[in-house]
C-alpha atoms as a PDB file:
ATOM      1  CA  UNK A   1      -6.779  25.625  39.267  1.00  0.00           C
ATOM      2  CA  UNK A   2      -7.923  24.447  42.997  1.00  0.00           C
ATOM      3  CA  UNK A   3     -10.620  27.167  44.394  1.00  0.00           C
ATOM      4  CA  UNK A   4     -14.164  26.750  45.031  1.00  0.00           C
ATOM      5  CA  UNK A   5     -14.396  28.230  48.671  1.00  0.00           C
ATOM      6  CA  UNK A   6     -14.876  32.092  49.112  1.00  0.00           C
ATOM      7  CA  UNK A   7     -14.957  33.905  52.424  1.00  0.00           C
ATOM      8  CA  UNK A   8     -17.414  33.116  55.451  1.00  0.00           C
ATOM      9  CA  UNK A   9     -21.037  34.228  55.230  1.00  0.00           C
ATOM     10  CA  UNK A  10     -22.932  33.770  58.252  1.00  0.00           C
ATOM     11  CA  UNK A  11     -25.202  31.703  59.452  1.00  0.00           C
ATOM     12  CA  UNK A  12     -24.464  27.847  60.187  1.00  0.00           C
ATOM     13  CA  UNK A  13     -21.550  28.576  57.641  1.00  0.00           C
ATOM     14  CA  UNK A  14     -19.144  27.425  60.768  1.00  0.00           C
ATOM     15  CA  UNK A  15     -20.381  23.854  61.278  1.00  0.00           C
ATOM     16  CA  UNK A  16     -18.513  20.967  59.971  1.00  0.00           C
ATOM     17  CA  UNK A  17     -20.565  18.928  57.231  1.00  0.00           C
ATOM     18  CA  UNK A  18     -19.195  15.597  57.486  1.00  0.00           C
ATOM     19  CA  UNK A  19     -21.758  13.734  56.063  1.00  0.00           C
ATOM     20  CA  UNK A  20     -22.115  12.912  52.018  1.00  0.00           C
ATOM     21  CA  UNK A  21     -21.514  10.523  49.724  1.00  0.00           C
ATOM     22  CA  UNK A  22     -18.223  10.673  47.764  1.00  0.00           C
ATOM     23  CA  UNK A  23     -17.707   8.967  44.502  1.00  0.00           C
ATOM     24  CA  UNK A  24     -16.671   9.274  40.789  1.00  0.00           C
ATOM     25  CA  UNK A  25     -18.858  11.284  38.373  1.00  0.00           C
ATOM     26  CA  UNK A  26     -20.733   9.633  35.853  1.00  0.00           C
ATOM     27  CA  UNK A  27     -20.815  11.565  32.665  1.00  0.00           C
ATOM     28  CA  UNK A  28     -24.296  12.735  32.956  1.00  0.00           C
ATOM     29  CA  UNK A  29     -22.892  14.329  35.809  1.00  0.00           C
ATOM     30  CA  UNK A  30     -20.666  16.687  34.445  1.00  0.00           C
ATOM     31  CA  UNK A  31     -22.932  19.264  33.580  1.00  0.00           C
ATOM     32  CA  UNK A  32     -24.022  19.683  37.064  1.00  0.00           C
ATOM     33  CA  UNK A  33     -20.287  20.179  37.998  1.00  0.00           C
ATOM     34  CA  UNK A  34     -19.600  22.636  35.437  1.00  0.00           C
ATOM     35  CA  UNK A  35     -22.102  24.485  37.007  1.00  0.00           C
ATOM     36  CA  UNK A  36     -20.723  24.811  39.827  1.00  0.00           C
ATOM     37  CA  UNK A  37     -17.270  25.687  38.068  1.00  0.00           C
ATOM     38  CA  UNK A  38     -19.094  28.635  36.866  1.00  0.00           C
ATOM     39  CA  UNK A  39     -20.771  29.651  39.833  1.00  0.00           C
ATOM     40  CA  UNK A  40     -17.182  29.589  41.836  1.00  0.00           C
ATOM     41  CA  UNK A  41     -14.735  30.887  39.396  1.00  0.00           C
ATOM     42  CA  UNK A  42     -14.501  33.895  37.414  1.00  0.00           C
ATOM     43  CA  UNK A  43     -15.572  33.706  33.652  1.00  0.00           C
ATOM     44  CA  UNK A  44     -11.356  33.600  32.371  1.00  0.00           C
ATOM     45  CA  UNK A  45     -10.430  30.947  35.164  1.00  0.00           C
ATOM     46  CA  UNK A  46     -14.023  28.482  34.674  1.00  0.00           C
ATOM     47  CA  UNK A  47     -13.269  25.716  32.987  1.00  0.00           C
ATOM     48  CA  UNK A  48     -15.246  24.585  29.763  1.00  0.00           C
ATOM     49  CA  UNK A  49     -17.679  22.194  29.639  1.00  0.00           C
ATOM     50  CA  UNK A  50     -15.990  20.572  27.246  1.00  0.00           C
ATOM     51  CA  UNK A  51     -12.428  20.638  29.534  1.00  0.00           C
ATOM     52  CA  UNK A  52     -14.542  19.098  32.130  1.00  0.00           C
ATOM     53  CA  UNK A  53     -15.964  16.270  29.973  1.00  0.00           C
ATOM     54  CA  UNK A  54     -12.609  15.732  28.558  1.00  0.00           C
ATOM     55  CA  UNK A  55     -11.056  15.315  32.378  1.00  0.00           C
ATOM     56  CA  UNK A  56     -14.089  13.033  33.298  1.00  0.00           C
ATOM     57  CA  UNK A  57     -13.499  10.628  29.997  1.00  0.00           C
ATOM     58  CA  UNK A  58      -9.836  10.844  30.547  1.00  0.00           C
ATOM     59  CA  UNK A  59      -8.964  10.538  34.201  1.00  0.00           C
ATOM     60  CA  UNK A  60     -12.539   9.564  35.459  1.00  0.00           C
ATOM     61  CA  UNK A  61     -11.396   7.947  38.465  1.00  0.00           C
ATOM     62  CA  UNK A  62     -10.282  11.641  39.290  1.00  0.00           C
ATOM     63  CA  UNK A  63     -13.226  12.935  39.310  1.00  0.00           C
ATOM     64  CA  UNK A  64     -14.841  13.055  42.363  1.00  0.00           C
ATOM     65  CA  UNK A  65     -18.474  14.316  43.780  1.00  0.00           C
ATOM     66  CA  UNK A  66     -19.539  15.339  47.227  1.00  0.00           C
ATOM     67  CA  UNK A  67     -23.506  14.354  47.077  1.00  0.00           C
ATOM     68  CA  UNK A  68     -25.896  15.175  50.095  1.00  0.00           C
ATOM     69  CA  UNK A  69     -29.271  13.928  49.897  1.00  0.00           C
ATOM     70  CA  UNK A  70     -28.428  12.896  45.840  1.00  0.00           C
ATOM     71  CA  UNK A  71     -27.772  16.340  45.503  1.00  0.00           C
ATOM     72  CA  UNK A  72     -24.196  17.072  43.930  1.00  0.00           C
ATOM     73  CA  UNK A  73     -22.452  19.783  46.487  1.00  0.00           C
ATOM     74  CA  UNK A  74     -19.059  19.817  45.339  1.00  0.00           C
ATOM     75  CA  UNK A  75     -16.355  18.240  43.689  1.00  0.00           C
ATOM     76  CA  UNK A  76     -12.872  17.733  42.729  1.00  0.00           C
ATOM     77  CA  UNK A  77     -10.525  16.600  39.364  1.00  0.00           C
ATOM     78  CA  UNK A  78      -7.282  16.102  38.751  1.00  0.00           C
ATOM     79  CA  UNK A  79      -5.500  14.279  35.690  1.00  0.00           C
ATOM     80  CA  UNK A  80      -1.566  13.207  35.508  1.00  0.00           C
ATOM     81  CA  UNK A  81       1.325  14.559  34.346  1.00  0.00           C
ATOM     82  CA  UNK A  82       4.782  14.327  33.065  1.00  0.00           C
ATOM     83  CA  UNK A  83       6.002  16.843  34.854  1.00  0.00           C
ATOM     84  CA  UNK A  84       7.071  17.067  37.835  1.00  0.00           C
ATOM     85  CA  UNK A  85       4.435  20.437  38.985  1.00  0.00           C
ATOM     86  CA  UNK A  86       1.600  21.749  37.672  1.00  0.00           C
ATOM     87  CA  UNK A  87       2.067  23.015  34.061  1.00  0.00           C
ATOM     88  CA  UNK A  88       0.125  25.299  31.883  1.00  0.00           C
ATOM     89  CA  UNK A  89       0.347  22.188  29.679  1.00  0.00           C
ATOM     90  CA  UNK A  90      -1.118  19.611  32.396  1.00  0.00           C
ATOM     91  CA  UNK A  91      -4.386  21.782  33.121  1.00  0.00           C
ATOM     92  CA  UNK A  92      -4.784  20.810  29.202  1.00  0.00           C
ATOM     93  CA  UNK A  93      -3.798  16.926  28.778  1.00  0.00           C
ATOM     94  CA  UNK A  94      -4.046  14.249  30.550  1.00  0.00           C
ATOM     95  CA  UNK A  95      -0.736  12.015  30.523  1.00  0.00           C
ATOM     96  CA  UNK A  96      -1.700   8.512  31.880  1.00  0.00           C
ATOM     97  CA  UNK A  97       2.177   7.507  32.414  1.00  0.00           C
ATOM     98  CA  UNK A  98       2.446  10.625  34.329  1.00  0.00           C
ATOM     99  CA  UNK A  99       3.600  10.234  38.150  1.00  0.00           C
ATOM    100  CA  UNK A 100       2.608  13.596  39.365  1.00  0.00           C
ATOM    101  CA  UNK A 101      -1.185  14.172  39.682  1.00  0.00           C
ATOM    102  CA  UNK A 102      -2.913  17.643  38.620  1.00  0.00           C
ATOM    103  CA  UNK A 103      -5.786  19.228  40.896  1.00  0.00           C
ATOM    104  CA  UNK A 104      -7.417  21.348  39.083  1.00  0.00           C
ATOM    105  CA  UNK A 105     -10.732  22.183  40.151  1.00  0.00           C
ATOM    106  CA  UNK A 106     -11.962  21.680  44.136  1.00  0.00           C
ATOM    107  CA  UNK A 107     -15.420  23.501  43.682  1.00  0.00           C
ATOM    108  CA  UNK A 108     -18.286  23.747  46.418  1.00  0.00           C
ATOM    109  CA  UNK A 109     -21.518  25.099  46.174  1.00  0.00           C
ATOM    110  CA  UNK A 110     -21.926  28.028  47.628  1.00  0.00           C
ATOM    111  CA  UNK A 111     -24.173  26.963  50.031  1.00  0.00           C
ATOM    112  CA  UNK A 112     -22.350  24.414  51.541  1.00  0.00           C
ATOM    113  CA  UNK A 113     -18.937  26.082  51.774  1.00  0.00           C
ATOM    114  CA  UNK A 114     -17.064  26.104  54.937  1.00  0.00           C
ATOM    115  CA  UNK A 115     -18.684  22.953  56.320  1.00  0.00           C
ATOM    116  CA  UNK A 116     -15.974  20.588  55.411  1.00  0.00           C
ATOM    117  CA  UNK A 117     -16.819  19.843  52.309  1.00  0.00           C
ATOM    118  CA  UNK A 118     -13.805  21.094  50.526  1.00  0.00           C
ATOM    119  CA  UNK A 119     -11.549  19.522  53.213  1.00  0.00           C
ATOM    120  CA  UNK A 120     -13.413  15.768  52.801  1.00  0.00           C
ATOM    121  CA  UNK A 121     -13.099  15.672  49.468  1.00  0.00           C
ATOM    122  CA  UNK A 122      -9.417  16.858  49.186  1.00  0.00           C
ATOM    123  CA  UNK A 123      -8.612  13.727  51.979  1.00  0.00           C
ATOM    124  CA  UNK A 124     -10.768  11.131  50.035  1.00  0.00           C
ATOM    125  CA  UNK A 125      -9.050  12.277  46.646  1.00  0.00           C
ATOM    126  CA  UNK A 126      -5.507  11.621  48.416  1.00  0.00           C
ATOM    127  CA  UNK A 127      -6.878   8.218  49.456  1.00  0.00           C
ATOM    128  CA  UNK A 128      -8.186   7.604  45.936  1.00  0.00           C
ATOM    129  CA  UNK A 129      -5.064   8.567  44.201  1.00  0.00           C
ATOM    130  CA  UNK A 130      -2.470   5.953  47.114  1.00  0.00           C
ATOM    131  CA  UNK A 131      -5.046   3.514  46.030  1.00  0.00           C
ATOM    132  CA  UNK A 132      -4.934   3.161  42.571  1.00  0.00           C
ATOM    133  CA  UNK A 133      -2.200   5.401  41.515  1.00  0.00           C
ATOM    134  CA  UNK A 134       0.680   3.525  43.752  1.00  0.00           C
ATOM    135  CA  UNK A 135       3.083   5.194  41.237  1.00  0.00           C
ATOM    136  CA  UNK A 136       2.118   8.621  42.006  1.00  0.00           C
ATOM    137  CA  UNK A 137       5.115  10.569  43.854  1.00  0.00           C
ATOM    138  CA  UNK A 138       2.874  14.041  44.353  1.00  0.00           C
ATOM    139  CA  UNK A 139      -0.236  15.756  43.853  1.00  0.00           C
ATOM    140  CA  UNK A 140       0.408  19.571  42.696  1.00  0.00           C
ATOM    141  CA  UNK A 141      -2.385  22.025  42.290  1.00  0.00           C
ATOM    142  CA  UNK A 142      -2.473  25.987  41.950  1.00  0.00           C
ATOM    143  CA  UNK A 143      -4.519  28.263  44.298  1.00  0.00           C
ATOM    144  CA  UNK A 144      -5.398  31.900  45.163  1.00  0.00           C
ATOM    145  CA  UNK A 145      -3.923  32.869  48.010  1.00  0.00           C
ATOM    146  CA  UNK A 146      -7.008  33.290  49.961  1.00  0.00           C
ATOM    147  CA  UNK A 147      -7.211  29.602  49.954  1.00  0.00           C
ATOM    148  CA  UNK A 148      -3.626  28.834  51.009  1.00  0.00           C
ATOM    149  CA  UNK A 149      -4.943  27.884  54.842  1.00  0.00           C
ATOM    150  CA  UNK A 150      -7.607  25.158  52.871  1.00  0.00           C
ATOM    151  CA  UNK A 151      -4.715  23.531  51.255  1.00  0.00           C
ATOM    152  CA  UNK A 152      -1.996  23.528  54.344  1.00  0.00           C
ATOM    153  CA  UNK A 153      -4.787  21.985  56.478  1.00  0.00           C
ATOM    154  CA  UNK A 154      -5.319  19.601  53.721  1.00  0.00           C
ATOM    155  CA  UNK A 155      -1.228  18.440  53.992  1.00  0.00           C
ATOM    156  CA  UNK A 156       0.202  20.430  51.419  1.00  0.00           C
ATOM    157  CA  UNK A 157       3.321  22.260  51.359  1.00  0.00           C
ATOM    158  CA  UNK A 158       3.204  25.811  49.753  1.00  0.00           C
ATOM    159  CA  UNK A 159       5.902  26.610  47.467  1.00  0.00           C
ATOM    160  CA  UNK A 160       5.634  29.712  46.230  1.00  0.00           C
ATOM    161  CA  UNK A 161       3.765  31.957  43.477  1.00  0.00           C
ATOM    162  CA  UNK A 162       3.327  29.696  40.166  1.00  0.00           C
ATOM    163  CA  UNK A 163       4.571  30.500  36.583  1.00  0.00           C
ATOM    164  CA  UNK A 164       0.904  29.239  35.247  1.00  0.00           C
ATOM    165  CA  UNK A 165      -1.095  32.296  34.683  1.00  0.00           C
ATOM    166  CA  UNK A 166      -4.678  31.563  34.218  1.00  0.00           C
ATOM    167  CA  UNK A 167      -6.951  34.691  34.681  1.00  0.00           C
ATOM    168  CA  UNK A 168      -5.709  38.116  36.007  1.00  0.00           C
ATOM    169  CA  UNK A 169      -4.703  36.779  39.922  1.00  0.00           C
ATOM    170  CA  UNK A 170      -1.527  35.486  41.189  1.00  0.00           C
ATOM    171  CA  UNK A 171      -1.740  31.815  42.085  1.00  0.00           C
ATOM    172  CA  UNK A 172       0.491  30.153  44.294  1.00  0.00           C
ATOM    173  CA  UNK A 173       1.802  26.574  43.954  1.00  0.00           C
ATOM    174  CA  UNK A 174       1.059  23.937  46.537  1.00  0.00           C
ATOM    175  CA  UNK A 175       2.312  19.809  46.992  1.00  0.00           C
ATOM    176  CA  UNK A 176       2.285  16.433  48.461  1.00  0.00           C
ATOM    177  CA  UNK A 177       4.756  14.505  48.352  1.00  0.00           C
ATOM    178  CA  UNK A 178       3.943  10.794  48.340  1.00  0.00           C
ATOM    179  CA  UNK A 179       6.954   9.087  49.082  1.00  0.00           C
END
């Protein structure tokens, strides 16, 4: 489940943050992502530690971190599927002849949400994925519907609540096509 930015809270919260490395996550670096899982989603929607080590052994290469300063400030993960949409069963496995690609998690630390953070990583992801997953045809991913506007601006295509229920919201279902 894509979410990770909350509503505006003053300050500089309006500037763009361009700036940051972007790269895979090493598995040391899982933990501090999980944290950050945590800290962003409520307790039934946070994924495990253990879901986020298994997505960072599995699909590595689709797990990416936003570092400022060597600081980890956000990230993102997906994995593949079979199917062709997000599936209760693709937040759990990782199918590697899968052609669709699963976000799951675009998480920001508090501090450093809406700067652009979200945004960069969602558009180096997409770059990641043409680049060494030529065979994708789409990248699905659920979201509240508070974060609809994040994902639009990002090039998705919203369409329409999702059957996965994970937690007590709705969650919408957004995609890119990559054809």
């Amino acid at each position: 489940a894509a979410r990770g930015l909350e509503k505006r809270s003053g300050g500089s919260a309006g500037k763009m943050q361009s700036e940051g490395e972007i790269r895979t996550l090493s598995e040391e670096e899982v933990a501090p992502a999980w944290a950050l899982e945590v800290a962003g989603f409520p307790p039934e929607e946070a994924a495990s530690l253990s879901k986020l080590q298994y997505r960072q052994r599995e699909a590595g290469e689709l797990f990416l971190g936003n570092f400022t300063n060597g600081k980890l400030v956000g990230f993102i993960c997906g994995t593949q599927s079979i199917a062709d949409h997000l599936t209760q069963r693709s937040m759990e496995v990782h199918e590697s002849a899968g052609t669709t690609i699963c976000i799951h998690s675009v998480c920001v630390d508090q501090a450093w949400r809406r700067r652009g953070v979200a945004l960069s990583l969602l558009r180096h992801f997409l770059e990641v994925v043409r680049r060494i997953r030529p065979t994708a045809r789409k990248i699905c991913l659920i979201c509240h519907q508070q974060l609809l506007p994040l994902y639009t601006k990002a090039g998705f295509t919203v369409l329409g609540p999702s059957t996965v229920i994970h937690g007590p919201d709705a969650w919408y279902e957004c995609a890119m096509n990559l054809n």
